[in-house]
N, C-alpha and C. Protein backbone atom coordinates (compact mmCIF):
# COMPACT_ATOMS: atom_id res chain seq x y z
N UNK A 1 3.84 -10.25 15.23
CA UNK A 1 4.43 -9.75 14.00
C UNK A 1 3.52 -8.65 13.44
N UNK A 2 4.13 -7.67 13.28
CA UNK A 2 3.30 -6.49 12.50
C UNK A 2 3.16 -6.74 11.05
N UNK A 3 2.11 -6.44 10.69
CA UNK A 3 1.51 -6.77 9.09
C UNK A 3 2.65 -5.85 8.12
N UNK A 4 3.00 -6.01 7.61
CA UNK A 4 3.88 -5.04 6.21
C UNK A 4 3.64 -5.23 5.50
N UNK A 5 2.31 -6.17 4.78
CA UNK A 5 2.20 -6.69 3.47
C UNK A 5 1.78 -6.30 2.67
N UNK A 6 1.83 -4.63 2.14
CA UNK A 6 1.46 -3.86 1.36
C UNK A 6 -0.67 -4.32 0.69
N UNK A 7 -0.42 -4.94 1.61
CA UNK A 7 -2.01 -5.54 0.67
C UNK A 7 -2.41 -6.66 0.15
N UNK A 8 -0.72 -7.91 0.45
CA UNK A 8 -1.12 -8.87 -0.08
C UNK A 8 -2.05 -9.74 0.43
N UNK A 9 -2.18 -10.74 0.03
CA UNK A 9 -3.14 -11.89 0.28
C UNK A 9 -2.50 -13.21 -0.13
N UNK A 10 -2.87 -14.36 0.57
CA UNK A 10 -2.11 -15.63 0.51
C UNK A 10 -2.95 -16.19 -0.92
N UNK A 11 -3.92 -15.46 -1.01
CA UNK A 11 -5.17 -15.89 -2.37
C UNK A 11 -4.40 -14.97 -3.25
N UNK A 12 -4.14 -13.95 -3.15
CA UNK A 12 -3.55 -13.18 -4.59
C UNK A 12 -2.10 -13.64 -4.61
N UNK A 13 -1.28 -14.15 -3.76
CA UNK A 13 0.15 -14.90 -4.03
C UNK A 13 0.13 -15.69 -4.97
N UNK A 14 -1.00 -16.98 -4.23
CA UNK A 14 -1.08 -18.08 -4.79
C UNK A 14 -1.43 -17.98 -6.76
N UNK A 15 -1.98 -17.38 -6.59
CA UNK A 15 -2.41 -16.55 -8.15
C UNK A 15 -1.58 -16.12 -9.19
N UNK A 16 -0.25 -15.38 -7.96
CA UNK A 16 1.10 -14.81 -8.83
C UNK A 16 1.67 -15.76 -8.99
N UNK A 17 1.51 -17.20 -8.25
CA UNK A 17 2.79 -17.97 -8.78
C UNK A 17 2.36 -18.92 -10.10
N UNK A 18 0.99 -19.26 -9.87
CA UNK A 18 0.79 -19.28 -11.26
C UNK A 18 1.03 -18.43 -12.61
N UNK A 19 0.72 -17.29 -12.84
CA UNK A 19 1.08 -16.03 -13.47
C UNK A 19 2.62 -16.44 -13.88
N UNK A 20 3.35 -16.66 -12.89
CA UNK A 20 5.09 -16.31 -13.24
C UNK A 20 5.60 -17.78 -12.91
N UNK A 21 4.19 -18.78 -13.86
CA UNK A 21 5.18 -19.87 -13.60
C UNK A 21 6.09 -20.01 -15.11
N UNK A 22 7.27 -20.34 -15.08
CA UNK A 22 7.86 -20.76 -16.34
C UNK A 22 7.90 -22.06 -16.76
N UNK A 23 8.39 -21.97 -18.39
CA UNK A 23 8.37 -23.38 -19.03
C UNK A 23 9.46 -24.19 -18.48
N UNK A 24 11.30 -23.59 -18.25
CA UNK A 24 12.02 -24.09 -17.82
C UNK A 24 12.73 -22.82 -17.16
N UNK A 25 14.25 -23.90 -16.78
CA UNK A 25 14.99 -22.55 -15.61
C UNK A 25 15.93 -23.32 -16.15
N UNK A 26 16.97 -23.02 -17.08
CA UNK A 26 18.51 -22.97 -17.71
C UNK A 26 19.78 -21.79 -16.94
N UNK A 27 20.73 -22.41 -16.96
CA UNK A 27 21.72 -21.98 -16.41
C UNK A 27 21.47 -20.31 -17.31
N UNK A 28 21.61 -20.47 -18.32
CA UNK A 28 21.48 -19.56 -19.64
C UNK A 28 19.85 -18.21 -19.12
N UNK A 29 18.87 -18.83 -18.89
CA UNK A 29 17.64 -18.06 -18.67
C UNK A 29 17.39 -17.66 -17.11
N UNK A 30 18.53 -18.32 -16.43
CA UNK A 30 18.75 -17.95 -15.06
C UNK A 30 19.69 -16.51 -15.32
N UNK A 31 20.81 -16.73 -15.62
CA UNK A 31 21.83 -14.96 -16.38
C UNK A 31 20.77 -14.13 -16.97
N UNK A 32 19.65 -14.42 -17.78
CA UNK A 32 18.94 -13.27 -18.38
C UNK A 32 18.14 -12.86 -17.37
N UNK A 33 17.52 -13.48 -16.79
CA UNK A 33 16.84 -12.62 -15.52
C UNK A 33 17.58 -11.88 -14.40
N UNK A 34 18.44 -12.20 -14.10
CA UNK A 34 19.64 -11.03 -13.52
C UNK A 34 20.24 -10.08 -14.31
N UNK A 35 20.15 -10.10 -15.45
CA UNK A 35 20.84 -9.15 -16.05
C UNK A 35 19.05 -8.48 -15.94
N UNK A 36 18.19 -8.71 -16.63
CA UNK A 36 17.23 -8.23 -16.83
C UNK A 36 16.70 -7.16 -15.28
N UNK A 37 16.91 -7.75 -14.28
CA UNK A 37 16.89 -6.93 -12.95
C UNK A 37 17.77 -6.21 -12.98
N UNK A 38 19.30 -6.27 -13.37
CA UNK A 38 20.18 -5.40 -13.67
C UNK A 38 20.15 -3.87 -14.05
N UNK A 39 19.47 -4.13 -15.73
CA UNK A 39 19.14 -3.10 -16.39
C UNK A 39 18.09 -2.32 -15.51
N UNK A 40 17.11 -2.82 -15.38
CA UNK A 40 16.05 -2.10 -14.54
C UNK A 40 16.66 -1.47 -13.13
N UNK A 41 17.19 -2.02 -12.40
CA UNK A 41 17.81 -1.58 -11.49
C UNK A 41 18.48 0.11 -12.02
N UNK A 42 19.59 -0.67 -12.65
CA UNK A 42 20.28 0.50 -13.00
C UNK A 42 19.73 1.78 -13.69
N UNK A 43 18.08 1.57 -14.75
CA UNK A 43 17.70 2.38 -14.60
C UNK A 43 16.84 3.50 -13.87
N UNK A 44 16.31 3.05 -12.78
CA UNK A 44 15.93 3.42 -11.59
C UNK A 44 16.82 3.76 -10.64
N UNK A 45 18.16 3.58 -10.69
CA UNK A 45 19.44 3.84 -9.73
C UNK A 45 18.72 3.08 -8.61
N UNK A 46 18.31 2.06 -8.60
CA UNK A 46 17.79 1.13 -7.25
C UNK A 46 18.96 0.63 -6.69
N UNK A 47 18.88 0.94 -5.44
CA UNK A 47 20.31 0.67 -4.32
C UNK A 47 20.20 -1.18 -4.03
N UNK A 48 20.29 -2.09 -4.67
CA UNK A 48 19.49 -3.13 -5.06
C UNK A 48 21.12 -4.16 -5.15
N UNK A 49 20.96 -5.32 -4.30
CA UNK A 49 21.84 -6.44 -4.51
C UNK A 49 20.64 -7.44 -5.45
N UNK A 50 21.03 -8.46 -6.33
CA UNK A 50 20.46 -9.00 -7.02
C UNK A 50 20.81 -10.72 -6.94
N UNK A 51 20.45 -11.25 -6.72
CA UNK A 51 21.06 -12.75 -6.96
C UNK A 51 19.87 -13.81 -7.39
N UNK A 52 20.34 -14.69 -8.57
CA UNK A 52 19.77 -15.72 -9.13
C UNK A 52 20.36 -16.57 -9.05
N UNK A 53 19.44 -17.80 -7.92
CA UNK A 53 19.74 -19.10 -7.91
C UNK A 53 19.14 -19.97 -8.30
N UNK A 54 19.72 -21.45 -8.94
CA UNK A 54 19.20 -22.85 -9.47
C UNK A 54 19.49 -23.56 -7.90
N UNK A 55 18.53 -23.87 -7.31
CA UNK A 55 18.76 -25.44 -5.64
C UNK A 55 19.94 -24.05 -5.19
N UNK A 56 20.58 -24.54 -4.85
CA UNK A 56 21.38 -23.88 -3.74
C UNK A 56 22.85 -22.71 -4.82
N UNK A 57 22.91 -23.25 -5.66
CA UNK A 57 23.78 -22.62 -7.05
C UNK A 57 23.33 -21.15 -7.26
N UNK A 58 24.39 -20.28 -6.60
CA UNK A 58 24.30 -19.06 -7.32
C UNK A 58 24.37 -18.86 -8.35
N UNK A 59 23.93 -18.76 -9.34
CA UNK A 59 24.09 -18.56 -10.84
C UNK A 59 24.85 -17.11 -11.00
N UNK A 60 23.81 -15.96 -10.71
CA UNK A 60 24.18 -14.73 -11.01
C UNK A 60 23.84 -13.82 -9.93
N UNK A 61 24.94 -13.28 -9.64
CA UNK A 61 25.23 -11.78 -8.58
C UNK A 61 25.20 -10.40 -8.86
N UNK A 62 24.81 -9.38 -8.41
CA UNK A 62 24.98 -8.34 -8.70
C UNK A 62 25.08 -7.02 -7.87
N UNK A 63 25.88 -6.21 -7.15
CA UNK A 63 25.64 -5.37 -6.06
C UNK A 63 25.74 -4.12 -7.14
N UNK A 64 24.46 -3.18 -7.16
CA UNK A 64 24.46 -2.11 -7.25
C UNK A 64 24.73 -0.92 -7.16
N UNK A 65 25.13 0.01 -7.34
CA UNK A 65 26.01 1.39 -6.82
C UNK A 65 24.72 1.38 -5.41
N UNK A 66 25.08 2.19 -4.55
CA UNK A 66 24.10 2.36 -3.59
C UNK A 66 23.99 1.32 -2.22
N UNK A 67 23.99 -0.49 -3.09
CA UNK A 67 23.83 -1.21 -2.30
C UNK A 67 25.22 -1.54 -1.01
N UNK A 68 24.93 -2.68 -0.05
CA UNK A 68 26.10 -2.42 0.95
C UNK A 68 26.08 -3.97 1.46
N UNK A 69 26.91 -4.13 1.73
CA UNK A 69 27.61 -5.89 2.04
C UNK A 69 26.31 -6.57 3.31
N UNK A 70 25.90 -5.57 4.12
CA UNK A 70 24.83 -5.87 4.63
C UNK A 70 23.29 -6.54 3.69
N UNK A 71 23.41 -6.46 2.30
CA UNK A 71 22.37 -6.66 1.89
C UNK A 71 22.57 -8.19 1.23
N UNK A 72 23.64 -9.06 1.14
CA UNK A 72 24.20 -9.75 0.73
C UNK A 72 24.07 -11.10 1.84
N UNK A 73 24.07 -10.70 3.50
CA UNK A 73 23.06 -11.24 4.47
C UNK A 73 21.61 -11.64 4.50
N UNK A 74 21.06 -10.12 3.85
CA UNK A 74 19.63 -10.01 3.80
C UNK A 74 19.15 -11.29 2.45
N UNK A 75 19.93 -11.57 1.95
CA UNK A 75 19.78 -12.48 0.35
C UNK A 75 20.07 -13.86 0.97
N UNK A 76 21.01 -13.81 1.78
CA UNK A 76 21.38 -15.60 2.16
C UNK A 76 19.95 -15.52 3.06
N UNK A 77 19.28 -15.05 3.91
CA UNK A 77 18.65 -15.31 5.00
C UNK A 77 16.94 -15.34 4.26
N UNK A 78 16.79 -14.34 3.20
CA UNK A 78 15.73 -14.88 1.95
C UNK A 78 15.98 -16.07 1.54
N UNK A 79 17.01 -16.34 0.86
CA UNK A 79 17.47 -17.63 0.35
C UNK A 79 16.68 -19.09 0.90
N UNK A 80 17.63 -18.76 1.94
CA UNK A 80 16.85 -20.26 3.20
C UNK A 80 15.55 -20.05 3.29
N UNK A 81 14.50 -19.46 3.23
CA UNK A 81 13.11 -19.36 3.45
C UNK A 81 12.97 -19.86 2.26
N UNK A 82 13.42 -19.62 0.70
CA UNK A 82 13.04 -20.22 -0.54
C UNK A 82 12.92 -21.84 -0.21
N UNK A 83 14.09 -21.96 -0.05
CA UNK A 83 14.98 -23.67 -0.23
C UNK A 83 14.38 -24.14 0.83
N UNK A 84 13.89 -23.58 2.17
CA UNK A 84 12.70 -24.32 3.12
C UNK A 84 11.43 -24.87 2.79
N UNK A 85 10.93 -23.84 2.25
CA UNK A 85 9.38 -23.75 1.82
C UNK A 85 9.34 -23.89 0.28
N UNK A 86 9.64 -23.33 -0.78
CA UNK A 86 9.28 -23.17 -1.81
C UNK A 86 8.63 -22.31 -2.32
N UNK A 87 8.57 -20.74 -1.42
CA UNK A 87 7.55 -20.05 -1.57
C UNK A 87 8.25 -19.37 -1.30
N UNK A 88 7.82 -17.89 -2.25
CA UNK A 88 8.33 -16.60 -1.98
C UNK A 88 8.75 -15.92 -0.37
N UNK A 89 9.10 -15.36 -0.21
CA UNK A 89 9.49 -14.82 1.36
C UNK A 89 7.81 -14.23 1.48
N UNK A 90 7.72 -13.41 0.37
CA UNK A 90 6.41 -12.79 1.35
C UNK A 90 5.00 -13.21 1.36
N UNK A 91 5.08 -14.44 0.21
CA UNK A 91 3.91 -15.60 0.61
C UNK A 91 4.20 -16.09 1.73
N UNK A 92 5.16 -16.26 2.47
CA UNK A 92 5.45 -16.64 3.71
C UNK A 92 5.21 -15.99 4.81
N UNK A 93 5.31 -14.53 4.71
CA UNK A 93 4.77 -13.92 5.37
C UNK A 93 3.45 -13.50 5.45
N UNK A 94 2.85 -13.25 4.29
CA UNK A 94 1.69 -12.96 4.81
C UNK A 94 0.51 -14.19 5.00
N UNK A 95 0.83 -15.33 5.01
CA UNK A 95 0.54 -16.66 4.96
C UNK A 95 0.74 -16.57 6.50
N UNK A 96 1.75 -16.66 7.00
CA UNK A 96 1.87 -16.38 9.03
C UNK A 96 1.41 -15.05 9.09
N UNK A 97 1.02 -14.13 9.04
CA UNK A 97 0.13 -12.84 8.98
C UNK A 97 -1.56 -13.30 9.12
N UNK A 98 -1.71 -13.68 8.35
CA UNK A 98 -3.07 -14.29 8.02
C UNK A 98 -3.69 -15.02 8.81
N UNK A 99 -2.63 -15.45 9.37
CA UNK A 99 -2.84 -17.11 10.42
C UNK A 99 -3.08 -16.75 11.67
N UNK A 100 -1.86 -15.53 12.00
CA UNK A 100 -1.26 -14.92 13.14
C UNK A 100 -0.66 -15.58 14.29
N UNK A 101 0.25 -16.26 13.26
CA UNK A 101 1.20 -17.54 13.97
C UNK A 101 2.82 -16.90 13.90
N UNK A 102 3.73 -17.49 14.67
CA UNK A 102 5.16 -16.64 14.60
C UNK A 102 5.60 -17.68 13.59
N UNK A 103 6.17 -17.34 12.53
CA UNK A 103 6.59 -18.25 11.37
C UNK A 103 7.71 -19.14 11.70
N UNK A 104 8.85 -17.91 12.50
CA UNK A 104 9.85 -18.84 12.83
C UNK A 104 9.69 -20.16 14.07
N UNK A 105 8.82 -19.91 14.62
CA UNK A 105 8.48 -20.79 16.21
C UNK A 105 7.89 -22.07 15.20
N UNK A 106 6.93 -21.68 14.26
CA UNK A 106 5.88 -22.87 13.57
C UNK A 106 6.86 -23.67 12.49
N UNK A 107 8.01 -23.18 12.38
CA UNK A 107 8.91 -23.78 11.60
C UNK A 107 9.81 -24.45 11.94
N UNK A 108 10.30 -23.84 13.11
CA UNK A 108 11.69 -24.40 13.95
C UNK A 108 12.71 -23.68 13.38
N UNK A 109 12.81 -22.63 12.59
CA UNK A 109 13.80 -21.70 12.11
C UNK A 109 14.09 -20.61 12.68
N UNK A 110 15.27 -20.09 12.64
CA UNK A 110 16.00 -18.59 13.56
C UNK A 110 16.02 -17.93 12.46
N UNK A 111 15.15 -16.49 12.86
CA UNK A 111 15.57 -15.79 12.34
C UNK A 111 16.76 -14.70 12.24
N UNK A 112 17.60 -15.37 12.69
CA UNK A 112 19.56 -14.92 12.51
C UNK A 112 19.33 -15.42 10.96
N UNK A 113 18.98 -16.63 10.67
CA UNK A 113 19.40 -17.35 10.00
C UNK A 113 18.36 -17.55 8.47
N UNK A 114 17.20 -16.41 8.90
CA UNK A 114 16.17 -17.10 7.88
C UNK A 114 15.12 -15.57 8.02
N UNK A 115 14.80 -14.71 6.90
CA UNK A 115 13.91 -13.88 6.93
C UNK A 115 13.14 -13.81 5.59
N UNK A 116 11.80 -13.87 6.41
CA UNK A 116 10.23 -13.88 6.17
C UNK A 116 10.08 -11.97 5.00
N UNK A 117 11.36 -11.81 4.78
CA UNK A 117 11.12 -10.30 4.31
C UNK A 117 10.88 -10.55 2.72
N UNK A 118 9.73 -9.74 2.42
CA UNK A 118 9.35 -9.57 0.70
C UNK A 118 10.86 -9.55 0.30
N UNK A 119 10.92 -10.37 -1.35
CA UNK A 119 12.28 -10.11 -2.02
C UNK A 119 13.14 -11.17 -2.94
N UNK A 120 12.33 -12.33 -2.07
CA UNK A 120 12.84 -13.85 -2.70
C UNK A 120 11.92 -14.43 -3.69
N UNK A 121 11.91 -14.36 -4.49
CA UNK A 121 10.94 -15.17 -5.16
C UNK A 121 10.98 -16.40 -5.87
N UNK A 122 10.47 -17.08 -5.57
CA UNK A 122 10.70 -18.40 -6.06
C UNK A 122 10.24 -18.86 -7.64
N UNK A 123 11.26 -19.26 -8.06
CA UNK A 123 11.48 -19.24 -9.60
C UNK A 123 10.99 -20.62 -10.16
N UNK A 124 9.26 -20.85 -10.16
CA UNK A 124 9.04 -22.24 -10.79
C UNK A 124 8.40 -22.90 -11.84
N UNK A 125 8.64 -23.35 -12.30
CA UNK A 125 8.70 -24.69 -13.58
C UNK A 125 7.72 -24.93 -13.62
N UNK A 126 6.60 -24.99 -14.53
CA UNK A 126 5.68 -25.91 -14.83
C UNK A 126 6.18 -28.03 -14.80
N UNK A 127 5.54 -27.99 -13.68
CA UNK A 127 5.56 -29.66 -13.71
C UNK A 127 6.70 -29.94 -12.60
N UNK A 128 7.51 -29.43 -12.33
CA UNK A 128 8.78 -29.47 -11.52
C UNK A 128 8.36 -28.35 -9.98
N UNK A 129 7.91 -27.44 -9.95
CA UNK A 129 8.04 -26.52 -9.13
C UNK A 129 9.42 -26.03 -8.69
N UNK A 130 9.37 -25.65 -7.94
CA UNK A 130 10.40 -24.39 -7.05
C UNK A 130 11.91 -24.98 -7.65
N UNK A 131 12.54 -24.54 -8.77
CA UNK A 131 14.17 -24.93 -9.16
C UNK A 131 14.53 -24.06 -8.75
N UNK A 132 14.33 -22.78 -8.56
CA UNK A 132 15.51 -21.75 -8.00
C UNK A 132 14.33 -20.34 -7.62
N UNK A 133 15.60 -19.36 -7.45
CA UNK A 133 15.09 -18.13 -6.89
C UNK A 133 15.15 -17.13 -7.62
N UNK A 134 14.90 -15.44 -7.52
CA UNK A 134 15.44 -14.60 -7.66
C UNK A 134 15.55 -13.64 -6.14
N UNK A 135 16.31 -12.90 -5.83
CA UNK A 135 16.11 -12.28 -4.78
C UNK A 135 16.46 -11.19 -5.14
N UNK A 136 15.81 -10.05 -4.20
CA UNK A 136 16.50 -8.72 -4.43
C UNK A 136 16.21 -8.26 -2.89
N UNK A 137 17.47 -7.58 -2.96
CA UNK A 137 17.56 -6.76 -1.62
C UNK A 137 18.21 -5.60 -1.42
N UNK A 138 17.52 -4.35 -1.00
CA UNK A 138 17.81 -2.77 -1.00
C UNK A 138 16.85 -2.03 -0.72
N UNK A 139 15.57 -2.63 -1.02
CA UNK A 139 14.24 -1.58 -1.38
C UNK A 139 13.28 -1.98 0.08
N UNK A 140 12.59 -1.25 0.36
CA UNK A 140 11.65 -1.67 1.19
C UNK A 140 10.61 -2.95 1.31
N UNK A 141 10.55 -3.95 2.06
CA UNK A 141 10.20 -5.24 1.29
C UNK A 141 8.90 -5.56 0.84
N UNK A 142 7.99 -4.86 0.71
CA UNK A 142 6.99 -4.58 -0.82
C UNK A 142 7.72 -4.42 -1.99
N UNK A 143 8.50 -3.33 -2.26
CA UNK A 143 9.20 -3.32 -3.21
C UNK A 143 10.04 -3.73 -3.88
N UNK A 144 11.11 -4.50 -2.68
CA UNK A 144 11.32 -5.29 -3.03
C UNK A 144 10.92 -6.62 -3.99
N UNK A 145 9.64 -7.23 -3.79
CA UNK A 145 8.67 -8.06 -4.02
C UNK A 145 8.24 -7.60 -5.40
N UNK A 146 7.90 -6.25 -5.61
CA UNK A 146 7.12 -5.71 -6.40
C UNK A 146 8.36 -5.90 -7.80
N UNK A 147 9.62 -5.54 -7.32
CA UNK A 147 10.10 -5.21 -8.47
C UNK A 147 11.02 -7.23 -8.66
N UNK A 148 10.94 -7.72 -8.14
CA UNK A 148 11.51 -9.21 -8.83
C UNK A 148 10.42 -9.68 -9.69
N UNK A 149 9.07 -9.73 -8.91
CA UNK A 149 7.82 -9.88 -9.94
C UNK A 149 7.81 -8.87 -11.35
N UNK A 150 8.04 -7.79 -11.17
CA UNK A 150 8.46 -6.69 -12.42
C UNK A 150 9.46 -7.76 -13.55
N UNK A 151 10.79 -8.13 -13.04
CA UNK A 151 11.85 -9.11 -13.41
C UNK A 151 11.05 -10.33 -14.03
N UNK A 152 10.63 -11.02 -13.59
CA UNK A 152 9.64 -12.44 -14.11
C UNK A 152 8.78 -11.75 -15.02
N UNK A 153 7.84 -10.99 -14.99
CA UNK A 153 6.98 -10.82 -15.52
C UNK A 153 7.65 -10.42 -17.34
N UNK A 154 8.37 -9.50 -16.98
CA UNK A 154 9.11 -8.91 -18.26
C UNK A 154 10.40 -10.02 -18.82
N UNK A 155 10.74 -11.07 -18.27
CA UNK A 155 11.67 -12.33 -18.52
C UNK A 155 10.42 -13.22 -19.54
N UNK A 156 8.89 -13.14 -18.84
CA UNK A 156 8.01 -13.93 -19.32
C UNK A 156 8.11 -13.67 -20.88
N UNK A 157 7.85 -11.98 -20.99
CA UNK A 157 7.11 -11.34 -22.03
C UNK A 157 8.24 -11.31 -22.86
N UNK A 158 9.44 -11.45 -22.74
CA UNK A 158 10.54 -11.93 -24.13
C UNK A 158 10.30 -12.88 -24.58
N UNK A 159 10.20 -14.02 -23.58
CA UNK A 159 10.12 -15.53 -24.07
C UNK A 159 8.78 -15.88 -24.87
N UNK A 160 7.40 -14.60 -24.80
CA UNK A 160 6.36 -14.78 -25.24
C UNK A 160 5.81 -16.21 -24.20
N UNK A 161 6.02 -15.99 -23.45
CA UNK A 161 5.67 -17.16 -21.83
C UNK A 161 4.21 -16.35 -21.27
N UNK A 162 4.35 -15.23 -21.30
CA UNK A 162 3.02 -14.66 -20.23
C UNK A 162 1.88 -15.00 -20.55
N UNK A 163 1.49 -15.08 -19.16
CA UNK A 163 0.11 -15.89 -19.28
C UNK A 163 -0.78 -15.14 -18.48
């Protein structure tokens, strides 16, 4: 597997998920963080599919001008890496990067069916962990990554949550 991980580290992941852990995940604060990727999206014209899930429950969808039904694959196949592990796609990756193990072989997962690409991020709870996701898919998958963390971070700083 070739490295893509813009620089991350399984030590600076582990760090972000503290950072963007939340108090709770409501049907209600699940819609504001998609809309909240929304706006941003749209002001960046980011070619960007968006989806927020609670366990397996799509909450909220969004395909972007730009984006294409192909990216809507790329979100189910993030998805399953969430709801496997509990961990962002690209803590996952650079976690098998690090190791220099094939993720899908050490898992028993196809990747038809399951990708290790920056984009998913796992949406968790203080005391509960991993209730849901956000994903985004369009951007290159750093950026991807970069901009859902953008989404949490600025979801935090309404709620006066950031830490």
């Amino acid at each position: 597997m070739v490295a893509t991980t813009g620089g991350f580290t399984s030590a600076g992941l582990e760090l972000e998920v503290k950072t963007l852990m939340l108090a709770s995940l409501t049907q209600a604060e699940a819609l504001e963080i998609g809309e909240i990727a929304v706006s941003l999206g749209r002001a960046r014209k980011a070619p960007i599919a968006i989806e927020v899930k609670m366990g397996q429950w799509s909450v909220f969808h969004a395909s972007l001008p730009g984006s294409t039904p192909e990216n809507d694959s790329w979100i189910a196949r993030k998805a399953r890496v969430v709801l496997a592990t509990g961990r962002s796609t690209m803590h996952e990756r650079v976690d098998a990067e690090e190791r220099g193990v094939d993720w899908y072989a050490e898992k028993g997962l196809s990747e038809e069916l399951h990708a290790i690409h920056g984009g998913a991020l796992a949406l968790n709870v203080s005391g509960l962990g991993c209730v849901g996701m956000l994903i985004i898919s369009g951007l290159p998958q750093v950026e991807d990554h970069l901009f859902a963390v953008e989404v949490v971070t600025e979801f935090l700083a309404r709620k006066g949550e950031q830490q």
